[in-house]
PDB file of N, CA and C in Angstrom:
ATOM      1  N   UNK A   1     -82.748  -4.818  -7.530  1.00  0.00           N
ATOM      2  CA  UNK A   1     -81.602  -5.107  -8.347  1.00  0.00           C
ATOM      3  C   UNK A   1     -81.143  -3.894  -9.115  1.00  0.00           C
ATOM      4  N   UNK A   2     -80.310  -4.254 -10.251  1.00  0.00           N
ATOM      5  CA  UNK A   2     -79.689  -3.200 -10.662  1.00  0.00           C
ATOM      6  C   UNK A   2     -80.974  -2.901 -11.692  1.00  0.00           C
ATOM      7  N   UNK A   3     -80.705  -1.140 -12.082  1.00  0.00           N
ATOM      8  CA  UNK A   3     -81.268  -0.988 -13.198  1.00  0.00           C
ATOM      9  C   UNK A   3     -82.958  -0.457 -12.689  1.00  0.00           C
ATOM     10  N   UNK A   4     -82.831  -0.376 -11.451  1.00  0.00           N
ATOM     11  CA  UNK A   4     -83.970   0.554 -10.706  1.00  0.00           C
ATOM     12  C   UNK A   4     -85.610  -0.326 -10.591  1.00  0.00           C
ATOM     13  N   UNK A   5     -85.502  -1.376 -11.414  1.00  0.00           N
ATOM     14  CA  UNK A   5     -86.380  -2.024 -11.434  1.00  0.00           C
ATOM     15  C   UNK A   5     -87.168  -2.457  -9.911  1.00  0.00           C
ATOM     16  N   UNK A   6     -88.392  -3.124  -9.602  1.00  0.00           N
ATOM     17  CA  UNK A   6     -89.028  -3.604  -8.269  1.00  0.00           C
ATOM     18  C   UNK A   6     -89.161  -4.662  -8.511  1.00  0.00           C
ATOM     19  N   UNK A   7     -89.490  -5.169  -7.533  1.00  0.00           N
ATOM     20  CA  UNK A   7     -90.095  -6.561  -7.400  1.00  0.00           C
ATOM     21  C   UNK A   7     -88.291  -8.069  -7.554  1.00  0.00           C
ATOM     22  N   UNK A   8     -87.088  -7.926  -7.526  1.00  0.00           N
ATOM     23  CA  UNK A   8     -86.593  -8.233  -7.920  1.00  0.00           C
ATOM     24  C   UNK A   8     -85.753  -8.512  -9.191  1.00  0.00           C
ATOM     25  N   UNK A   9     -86.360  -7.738 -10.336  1.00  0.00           N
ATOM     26  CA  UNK A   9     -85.963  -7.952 -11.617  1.00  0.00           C
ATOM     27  C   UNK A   9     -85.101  -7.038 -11.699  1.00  0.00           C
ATOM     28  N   UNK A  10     -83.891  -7.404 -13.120  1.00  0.00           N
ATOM     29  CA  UNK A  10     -82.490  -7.042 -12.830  1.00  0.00           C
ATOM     30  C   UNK A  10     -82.456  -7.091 -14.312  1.00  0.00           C
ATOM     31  N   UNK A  11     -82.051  -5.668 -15.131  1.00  0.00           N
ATOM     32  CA  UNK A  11     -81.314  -5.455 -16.186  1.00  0.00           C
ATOM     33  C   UNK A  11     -79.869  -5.780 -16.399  1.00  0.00           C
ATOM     34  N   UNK A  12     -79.926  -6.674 -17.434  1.00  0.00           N
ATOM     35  CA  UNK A  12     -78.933  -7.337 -18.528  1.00  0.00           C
ATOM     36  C   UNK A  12     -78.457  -7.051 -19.739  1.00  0.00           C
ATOM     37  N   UNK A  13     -77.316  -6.940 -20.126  1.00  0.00           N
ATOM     38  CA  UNK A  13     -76.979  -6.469 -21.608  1.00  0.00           C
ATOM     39  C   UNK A  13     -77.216  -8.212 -21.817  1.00  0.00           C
ATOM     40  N   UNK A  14     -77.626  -7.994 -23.285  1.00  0.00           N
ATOM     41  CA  UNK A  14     -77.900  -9.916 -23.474  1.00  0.00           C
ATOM     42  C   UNK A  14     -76.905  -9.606 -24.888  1.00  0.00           C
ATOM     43  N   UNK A  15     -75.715 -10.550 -25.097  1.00  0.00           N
ATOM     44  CA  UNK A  15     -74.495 -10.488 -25.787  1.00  0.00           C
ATOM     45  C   UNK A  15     -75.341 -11.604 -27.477  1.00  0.00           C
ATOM     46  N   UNK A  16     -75.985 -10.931 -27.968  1.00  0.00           N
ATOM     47  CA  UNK A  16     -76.080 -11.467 -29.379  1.00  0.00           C
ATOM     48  C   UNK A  16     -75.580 -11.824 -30.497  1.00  0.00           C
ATOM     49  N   UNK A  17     -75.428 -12.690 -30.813  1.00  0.00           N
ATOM     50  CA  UNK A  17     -75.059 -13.037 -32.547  1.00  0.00           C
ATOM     51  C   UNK A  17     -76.271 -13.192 -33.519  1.00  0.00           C
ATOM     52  N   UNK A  18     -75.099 -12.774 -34.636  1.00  0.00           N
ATOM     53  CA  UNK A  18     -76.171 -12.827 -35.939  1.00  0.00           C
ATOM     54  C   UNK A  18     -76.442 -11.642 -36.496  1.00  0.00           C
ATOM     55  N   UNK A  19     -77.433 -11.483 -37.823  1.00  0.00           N
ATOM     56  CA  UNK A  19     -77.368 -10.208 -38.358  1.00  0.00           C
ATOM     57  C   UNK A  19     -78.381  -9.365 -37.914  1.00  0.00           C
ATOM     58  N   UNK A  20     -78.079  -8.844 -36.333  1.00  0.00           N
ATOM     59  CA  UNK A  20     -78.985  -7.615 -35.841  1.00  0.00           C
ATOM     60  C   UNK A  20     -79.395  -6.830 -36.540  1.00  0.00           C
ATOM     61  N   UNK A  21     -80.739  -6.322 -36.571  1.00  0.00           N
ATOM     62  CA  UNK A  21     -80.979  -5.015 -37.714  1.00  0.00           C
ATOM     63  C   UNK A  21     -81.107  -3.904 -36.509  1.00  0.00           C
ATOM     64  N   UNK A  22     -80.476  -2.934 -36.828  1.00  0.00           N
ATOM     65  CA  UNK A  22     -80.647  -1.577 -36.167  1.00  0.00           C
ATOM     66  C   UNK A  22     -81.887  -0.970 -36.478  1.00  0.00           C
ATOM     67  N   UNK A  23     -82.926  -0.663 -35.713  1.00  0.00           N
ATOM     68  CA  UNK A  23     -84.251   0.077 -35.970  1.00  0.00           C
ATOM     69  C   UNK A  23     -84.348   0.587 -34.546  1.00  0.00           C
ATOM     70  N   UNK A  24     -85.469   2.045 -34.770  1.00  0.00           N
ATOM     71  CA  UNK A  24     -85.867   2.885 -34.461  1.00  0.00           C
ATOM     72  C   UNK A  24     -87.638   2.864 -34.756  1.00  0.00           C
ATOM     73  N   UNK A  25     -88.311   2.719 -33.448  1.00  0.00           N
ATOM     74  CA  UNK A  25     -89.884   3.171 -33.650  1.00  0.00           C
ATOM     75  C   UNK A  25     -90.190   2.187 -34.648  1.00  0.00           C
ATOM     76  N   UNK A  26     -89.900   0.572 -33.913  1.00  0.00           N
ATOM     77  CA  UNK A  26     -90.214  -0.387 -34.381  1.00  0.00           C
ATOM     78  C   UNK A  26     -91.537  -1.134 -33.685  1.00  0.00           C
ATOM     79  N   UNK A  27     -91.990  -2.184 -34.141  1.00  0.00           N
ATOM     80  CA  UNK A  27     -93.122  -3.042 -33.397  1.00  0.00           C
ATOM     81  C   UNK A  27     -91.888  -4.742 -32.970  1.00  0.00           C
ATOM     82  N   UNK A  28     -92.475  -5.003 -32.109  1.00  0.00           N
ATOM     83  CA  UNK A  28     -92.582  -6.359 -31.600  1.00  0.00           C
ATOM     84  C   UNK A  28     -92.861  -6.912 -30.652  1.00  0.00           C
ATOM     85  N   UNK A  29     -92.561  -8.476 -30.537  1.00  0.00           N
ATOM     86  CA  UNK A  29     -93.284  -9.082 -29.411  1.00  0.00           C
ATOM     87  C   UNK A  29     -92.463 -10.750 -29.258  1.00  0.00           C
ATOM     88  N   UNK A  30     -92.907 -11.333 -28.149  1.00  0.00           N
ATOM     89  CA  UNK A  30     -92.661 -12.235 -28.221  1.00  0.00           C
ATOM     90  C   UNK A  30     -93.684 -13.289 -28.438  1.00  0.00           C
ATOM     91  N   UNK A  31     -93.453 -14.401 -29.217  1.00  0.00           N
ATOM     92  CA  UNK A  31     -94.756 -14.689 -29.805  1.00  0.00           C
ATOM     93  C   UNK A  31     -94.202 -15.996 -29.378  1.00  0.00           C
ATOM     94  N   UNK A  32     -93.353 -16.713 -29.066  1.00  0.00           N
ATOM     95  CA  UNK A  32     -93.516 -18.261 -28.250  1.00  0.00           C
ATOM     96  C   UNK A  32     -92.785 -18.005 -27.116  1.00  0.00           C
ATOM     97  N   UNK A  33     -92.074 -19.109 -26.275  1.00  0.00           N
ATOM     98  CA  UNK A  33     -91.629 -19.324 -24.842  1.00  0.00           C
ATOM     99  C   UNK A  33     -90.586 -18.755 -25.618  1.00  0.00           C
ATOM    100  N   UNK A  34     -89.862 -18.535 -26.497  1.00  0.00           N
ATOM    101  CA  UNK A  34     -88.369 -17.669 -26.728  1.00  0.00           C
ATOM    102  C   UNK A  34     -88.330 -17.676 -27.638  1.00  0.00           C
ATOM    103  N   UNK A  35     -88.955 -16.741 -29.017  1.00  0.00           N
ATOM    104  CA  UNK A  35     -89.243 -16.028 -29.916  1.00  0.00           C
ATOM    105  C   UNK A  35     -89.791 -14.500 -30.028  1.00  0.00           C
ATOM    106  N   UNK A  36     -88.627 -13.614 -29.837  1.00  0.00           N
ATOM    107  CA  UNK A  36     -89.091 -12.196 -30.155  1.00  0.00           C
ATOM    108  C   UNK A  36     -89.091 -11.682 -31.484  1.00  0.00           C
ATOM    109  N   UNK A  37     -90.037 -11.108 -32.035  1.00  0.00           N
ATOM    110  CA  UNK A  37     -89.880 -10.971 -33.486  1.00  0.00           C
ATOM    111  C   UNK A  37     -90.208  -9.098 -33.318  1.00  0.00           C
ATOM    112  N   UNK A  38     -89.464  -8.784 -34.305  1.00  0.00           N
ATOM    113  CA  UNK A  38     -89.272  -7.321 -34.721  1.00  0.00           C
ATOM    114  C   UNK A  38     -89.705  -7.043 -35.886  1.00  0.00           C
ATOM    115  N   UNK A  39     -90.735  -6.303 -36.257  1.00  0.00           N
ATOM    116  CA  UNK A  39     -90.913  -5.860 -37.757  1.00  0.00           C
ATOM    117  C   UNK A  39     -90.872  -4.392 -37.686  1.00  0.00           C
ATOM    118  N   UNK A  40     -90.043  -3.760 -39.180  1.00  0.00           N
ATOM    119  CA  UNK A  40     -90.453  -3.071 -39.665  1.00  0.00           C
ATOM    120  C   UNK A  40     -89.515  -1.544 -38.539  1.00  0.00           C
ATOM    121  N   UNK A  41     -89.664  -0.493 -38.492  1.00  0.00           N
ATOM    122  CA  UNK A  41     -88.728   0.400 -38.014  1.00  0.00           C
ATOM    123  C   UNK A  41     -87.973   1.193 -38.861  1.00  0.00           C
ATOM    124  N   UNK A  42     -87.301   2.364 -38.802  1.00  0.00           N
ATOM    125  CA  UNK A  42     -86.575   2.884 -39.135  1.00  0.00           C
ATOM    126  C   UNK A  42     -84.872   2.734 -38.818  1.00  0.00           C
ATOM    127  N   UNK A  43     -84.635   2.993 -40.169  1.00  0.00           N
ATOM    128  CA  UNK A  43     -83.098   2.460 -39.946  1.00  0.00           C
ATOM    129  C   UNK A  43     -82.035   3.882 -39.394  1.00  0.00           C
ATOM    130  N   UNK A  44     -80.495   3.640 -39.673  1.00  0.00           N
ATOM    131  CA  UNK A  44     -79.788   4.645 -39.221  1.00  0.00           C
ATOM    132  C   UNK A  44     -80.397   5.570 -39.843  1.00  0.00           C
ATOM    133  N   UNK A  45     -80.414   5.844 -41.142  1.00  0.00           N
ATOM    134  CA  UNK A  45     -80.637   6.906 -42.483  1.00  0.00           C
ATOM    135  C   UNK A  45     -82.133   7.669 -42.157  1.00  0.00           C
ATOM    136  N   UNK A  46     -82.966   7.254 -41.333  1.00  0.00           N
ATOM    137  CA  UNK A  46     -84.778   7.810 -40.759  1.00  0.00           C
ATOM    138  C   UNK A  46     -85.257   7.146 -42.225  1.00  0.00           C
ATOM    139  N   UNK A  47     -84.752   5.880 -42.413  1.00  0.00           N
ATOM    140  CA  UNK A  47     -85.983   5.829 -43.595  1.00  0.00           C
ATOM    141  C   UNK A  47     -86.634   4.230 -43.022  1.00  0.00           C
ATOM    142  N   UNK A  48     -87.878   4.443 -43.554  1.00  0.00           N
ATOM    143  CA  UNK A  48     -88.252   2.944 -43.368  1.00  0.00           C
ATOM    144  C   UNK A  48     -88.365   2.145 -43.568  1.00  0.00           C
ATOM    145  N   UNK A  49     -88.167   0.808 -43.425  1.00  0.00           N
ATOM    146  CA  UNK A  49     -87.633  -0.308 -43.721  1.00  0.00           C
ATOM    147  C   UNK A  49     -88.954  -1.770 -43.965  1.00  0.00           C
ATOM    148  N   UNK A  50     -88.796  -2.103 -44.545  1.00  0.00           N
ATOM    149  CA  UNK A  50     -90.070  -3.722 -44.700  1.00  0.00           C
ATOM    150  C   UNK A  50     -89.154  -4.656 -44.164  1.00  0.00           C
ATOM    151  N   UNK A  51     -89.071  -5.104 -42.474  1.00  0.00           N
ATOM    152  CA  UNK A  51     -87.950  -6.147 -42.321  1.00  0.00           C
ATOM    153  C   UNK A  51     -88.839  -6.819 -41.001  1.00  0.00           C
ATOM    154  N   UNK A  52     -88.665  -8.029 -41.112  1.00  0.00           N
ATOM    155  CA  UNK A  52     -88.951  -8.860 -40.245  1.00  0.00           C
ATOM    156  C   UNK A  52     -88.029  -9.856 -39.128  1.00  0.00           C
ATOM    157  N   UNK A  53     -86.927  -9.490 -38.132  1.00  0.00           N
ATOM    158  CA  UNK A  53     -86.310  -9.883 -37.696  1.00  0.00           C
ATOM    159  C   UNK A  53     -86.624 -11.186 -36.019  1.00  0.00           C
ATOM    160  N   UNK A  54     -85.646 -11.414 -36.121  1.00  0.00           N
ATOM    161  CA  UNK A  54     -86.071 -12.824 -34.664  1.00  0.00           C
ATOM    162  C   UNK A  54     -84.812 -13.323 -34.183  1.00  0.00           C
ATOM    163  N   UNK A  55     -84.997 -13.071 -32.724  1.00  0.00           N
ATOM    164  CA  UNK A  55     -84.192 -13.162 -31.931  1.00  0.00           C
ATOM    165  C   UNK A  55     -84.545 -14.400 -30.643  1.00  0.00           C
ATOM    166  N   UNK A  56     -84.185 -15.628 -30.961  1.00  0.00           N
ATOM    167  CA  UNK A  56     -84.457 -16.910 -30.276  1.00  0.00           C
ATOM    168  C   UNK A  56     -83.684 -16.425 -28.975  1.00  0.00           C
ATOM    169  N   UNK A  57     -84.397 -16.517 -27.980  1.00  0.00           N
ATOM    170  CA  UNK A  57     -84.389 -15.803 -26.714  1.00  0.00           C
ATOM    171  C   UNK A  57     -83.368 -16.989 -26.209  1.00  0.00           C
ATOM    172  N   UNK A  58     -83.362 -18.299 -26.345  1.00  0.00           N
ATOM    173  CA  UNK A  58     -82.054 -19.472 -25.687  1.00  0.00           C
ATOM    174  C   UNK A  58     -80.894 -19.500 -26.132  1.00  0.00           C
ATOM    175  N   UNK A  59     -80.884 -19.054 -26.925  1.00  0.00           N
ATOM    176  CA  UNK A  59     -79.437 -18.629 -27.886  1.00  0.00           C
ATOM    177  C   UNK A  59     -78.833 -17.254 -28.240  1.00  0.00           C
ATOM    178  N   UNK A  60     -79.764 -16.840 -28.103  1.00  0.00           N
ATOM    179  CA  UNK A  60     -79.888 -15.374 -27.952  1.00  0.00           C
ATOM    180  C   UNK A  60     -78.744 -15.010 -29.456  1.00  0.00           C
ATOM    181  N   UNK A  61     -79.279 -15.707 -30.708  1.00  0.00           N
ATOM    182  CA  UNK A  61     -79.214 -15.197 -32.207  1.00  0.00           C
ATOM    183  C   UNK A  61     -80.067 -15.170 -32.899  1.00  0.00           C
ATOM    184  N   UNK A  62     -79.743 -13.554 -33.210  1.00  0.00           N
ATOM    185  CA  UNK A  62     -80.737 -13.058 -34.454  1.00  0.00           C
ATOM    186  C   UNK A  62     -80.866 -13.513 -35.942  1.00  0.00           C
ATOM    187  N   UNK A  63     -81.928 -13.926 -36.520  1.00  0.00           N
ATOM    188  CA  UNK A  63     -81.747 -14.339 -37.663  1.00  0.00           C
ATOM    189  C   UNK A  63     -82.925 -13.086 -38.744  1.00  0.00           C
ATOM    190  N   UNK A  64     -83.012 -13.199 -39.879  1.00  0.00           N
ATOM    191  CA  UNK A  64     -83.840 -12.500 -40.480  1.00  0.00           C
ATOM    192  C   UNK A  64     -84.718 -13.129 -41.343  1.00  0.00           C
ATOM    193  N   UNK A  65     -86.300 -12.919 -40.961  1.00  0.00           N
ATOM    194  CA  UNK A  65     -87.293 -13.750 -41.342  1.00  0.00           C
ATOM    195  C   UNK A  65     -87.941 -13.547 -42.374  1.00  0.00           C
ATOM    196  N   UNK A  66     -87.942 -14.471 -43.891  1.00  0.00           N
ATOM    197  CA  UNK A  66     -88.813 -13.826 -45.208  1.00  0.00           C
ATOM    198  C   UNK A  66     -89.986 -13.373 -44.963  1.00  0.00           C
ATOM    199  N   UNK A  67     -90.939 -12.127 -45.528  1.00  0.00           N
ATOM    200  CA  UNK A  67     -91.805 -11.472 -45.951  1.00  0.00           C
ATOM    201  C   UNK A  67     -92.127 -12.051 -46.971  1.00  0.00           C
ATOM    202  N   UNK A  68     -93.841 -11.939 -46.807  1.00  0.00           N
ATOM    203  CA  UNK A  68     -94.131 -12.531 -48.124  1.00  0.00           C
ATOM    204  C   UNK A  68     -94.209 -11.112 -49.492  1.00  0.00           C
ATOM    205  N   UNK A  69     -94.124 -11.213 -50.601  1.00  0.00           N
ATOM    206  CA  UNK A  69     -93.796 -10.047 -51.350  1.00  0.00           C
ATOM    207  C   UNK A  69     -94.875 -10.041 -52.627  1.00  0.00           C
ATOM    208  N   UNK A  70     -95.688 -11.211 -52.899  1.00  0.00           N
ATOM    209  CA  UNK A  70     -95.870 -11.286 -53.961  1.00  0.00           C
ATOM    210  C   UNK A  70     -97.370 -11.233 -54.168  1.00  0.00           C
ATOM    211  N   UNK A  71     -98.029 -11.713 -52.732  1.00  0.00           N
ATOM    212  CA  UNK A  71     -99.539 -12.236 -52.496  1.00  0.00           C
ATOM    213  C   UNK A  71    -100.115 -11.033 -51.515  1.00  0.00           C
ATOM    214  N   UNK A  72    -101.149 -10.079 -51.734  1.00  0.00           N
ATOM    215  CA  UNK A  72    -101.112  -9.600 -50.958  1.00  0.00           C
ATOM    216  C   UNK A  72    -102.312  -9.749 -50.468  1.00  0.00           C
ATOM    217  N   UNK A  73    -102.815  -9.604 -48.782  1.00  0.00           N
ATOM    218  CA  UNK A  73    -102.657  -8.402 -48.316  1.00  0.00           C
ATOM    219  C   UNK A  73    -101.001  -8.750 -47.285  1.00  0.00           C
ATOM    220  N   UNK A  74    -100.288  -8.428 -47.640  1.00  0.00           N
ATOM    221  CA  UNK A  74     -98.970  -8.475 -47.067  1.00  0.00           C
ATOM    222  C   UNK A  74     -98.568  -7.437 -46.442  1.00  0.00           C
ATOM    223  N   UNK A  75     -97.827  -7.050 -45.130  1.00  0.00           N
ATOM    224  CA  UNK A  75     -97.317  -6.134 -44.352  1.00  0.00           C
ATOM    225  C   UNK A  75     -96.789  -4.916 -44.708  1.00  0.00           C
ATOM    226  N   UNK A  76     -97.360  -3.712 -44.886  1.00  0.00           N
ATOM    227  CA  UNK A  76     -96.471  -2.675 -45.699  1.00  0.00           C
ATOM    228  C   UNK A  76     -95.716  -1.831 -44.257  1.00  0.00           C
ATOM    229  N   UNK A  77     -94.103  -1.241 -44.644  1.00  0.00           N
ATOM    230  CA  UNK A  77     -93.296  -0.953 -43.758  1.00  0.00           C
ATOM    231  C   UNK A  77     -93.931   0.575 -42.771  1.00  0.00           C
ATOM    232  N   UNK A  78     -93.665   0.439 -41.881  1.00  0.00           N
ATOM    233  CA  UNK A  78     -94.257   1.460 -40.940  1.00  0.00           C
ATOM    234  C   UNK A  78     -93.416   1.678 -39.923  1.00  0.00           C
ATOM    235  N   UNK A  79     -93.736   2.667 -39.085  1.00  0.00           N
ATOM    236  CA  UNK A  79     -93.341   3.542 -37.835  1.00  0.00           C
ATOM    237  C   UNK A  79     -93.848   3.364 -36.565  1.00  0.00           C
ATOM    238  N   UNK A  80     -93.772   3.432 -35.526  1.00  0.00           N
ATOM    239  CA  UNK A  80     -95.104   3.538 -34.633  1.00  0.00           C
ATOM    240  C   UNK A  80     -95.907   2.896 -34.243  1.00  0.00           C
ATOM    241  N   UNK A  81     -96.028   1.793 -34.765  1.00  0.00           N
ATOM    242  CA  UNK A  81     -97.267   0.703 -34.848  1.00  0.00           C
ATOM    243  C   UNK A  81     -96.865   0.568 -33.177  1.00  0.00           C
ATOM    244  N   UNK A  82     -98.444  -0.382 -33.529  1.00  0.00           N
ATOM    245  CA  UNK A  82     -98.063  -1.531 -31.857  1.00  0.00           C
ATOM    246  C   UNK A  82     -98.578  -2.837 -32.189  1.00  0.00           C
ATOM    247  N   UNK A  83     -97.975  -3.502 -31.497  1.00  0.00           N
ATOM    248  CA  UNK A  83     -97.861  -5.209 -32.021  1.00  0.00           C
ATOM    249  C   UNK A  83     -98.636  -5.760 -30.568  1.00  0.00           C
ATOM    250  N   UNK A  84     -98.929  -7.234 -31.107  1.00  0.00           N
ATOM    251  CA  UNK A  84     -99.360  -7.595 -30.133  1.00  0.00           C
ATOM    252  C   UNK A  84     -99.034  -9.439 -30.276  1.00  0.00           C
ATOM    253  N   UNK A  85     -98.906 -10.445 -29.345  1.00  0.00           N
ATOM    254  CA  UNK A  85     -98.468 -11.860 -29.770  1.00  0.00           C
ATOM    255  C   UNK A  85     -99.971 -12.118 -29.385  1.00  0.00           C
ATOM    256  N   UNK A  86    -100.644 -12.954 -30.455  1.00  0.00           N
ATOM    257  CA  UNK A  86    -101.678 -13.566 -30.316  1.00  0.00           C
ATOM    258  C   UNK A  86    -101.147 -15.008 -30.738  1.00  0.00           C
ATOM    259  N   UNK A  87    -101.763 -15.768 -29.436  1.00  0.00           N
ATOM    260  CA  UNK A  87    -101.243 -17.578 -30.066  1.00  0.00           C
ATOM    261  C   UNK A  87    -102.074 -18.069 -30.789  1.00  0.00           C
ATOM    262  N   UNK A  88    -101.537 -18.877 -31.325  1.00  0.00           N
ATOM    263  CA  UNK A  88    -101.700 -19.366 -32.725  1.00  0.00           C
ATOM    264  C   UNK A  88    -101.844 -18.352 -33.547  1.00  0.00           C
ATOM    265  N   UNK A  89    -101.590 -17.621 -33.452  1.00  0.00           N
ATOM    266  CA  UNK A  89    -101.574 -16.549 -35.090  1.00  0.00           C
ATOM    267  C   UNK A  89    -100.223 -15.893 -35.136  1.00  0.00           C
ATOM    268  N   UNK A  90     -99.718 -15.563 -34.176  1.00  0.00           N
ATOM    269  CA  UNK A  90     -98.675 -14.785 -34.046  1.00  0.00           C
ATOM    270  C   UNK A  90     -98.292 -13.221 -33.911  1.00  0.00           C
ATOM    271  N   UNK A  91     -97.349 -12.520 -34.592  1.00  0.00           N
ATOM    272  CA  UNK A  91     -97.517 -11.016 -34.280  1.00  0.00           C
ATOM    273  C   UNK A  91     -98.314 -10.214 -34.626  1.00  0.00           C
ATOM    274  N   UNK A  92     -99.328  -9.773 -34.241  1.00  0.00           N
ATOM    275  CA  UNK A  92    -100.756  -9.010 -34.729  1.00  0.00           C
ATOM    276  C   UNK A  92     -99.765  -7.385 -34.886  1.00  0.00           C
ATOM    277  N   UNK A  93     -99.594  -6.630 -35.934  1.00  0.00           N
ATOM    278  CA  UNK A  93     -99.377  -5.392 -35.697  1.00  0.00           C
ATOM    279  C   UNK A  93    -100.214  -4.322 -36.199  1.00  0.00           C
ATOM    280  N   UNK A  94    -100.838  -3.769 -35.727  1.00  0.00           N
ATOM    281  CA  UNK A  94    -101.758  -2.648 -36.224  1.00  0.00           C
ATOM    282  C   UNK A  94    -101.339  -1.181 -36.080  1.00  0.00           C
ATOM    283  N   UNK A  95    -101.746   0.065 -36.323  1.00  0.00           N
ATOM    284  CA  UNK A  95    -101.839   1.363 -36.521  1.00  0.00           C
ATOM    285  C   UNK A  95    -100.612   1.929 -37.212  1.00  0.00           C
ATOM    286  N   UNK A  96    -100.472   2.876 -36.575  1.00  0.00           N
ATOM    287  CA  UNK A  96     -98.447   3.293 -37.151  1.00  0.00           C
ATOM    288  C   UNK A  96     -98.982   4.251 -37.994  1.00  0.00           C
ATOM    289  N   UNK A  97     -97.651   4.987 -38.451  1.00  0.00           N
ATOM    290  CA  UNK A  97     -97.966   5.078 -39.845  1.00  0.00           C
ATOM    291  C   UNK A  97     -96.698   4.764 -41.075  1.00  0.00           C
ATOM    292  N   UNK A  98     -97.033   5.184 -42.059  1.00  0.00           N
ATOM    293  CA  UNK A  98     -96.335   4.258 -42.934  1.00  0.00           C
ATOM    294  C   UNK A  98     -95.139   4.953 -43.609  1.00  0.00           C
ATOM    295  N   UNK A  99     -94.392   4.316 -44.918  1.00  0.00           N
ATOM    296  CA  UNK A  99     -93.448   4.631 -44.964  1.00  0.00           C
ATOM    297  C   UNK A  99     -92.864   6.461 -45.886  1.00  0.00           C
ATOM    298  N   UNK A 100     -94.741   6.401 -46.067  1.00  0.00           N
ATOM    299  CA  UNK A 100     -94.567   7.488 -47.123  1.00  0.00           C
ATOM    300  C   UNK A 100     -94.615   8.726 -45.869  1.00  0.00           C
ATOM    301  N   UNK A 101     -94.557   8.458 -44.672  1.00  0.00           N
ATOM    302  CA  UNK A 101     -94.912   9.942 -43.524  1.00  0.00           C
ATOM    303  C   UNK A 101     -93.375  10.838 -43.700  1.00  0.00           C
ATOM    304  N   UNK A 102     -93.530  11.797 -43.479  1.00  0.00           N
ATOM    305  CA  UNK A 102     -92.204  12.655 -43.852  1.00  0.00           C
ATOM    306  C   UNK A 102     -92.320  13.699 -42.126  1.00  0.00           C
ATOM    307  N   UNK A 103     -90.452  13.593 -41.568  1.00  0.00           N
ATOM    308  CA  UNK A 103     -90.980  14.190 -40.572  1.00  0.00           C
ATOM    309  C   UNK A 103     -90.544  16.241 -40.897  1.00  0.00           C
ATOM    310  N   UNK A 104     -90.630  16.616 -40.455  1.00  0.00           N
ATOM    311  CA  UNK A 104     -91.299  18.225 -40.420  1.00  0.00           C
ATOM    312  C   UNK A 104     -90.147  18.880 -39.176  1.00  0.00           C
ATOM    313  N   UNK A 105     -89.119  19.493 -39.899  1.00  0.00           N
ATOM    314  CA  UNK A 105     -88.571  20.133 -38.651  1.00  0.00           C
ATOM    315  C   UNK A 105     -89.005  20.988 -37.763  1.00  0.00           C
ATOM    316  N   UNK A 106     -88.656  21.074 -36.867  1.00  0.00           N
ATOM    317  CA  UNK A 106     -89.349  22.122 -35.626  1.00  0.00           C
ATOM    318  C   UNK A 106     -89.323  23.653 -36.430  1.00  0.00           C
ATOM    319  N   UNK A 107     -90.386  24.501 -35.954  1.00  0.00           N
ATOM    320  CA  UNK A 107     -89.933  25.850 -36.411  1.00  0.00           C
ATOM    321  C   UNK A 107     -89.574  26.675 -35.462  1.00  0.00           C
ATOM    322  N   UNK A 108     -88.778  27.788 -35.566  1.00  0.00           N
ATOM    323  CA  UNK A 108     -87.743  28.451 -34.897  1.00  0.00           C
ATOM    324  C   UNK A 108     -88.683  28.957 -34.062  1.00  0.00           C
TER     325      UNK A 108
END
């Protein structure tokens, strides 16, 4: 199919509603039969963001999911990570690093 793929599978633009968050060197996964969840990434600006987004794969609209803020050990915002869907628990994300990393221009 199109999009160079094997085995039959075929790349799609999938036409979304709702309030998409733009990120960069984000984590996610899909964690039910049509639940992709996005945490965390860098926004336009390279800064990083504490956001938890979800995109219901049958409807294909994004909504944005509360963080807890007050109780911790709660999710701090990161880069890099890698996620993983564990059932019944949901998005496992581990490593990355976090929001205080600063990047370092190339030298000449």
């Amino acid at each position: 199919g199109r999009g160079g793929g094997g085995g039959g599978c075929e790349w799609v633009e999938l036409a979304t509603s709702g309030p998409a968050v733009k990120r960069a060197h984000h984590s996610g996964g899909v964690v039910s039969d049509a639940t992709l969840l996005i945490f965390s990434g860098q926004d336009e600006t390279l800064i990083t963001r504490r956001t938890l987004s979800s995109l219901d794969l049958r409807t294909a609209a994004w909504s944005s999911v509360p963080l807890p803020t007050d109780t911790p050990p709660h999710p701090s915002p990161r880069i890099d990570g890698a996620a993983a869907a564990v059932r019944g628990v949901g998005l496992v994300v581990f490593g990355g690093v976090g929001e205080d990393f600063g990047f370092v221009p190339p030298a000449d």
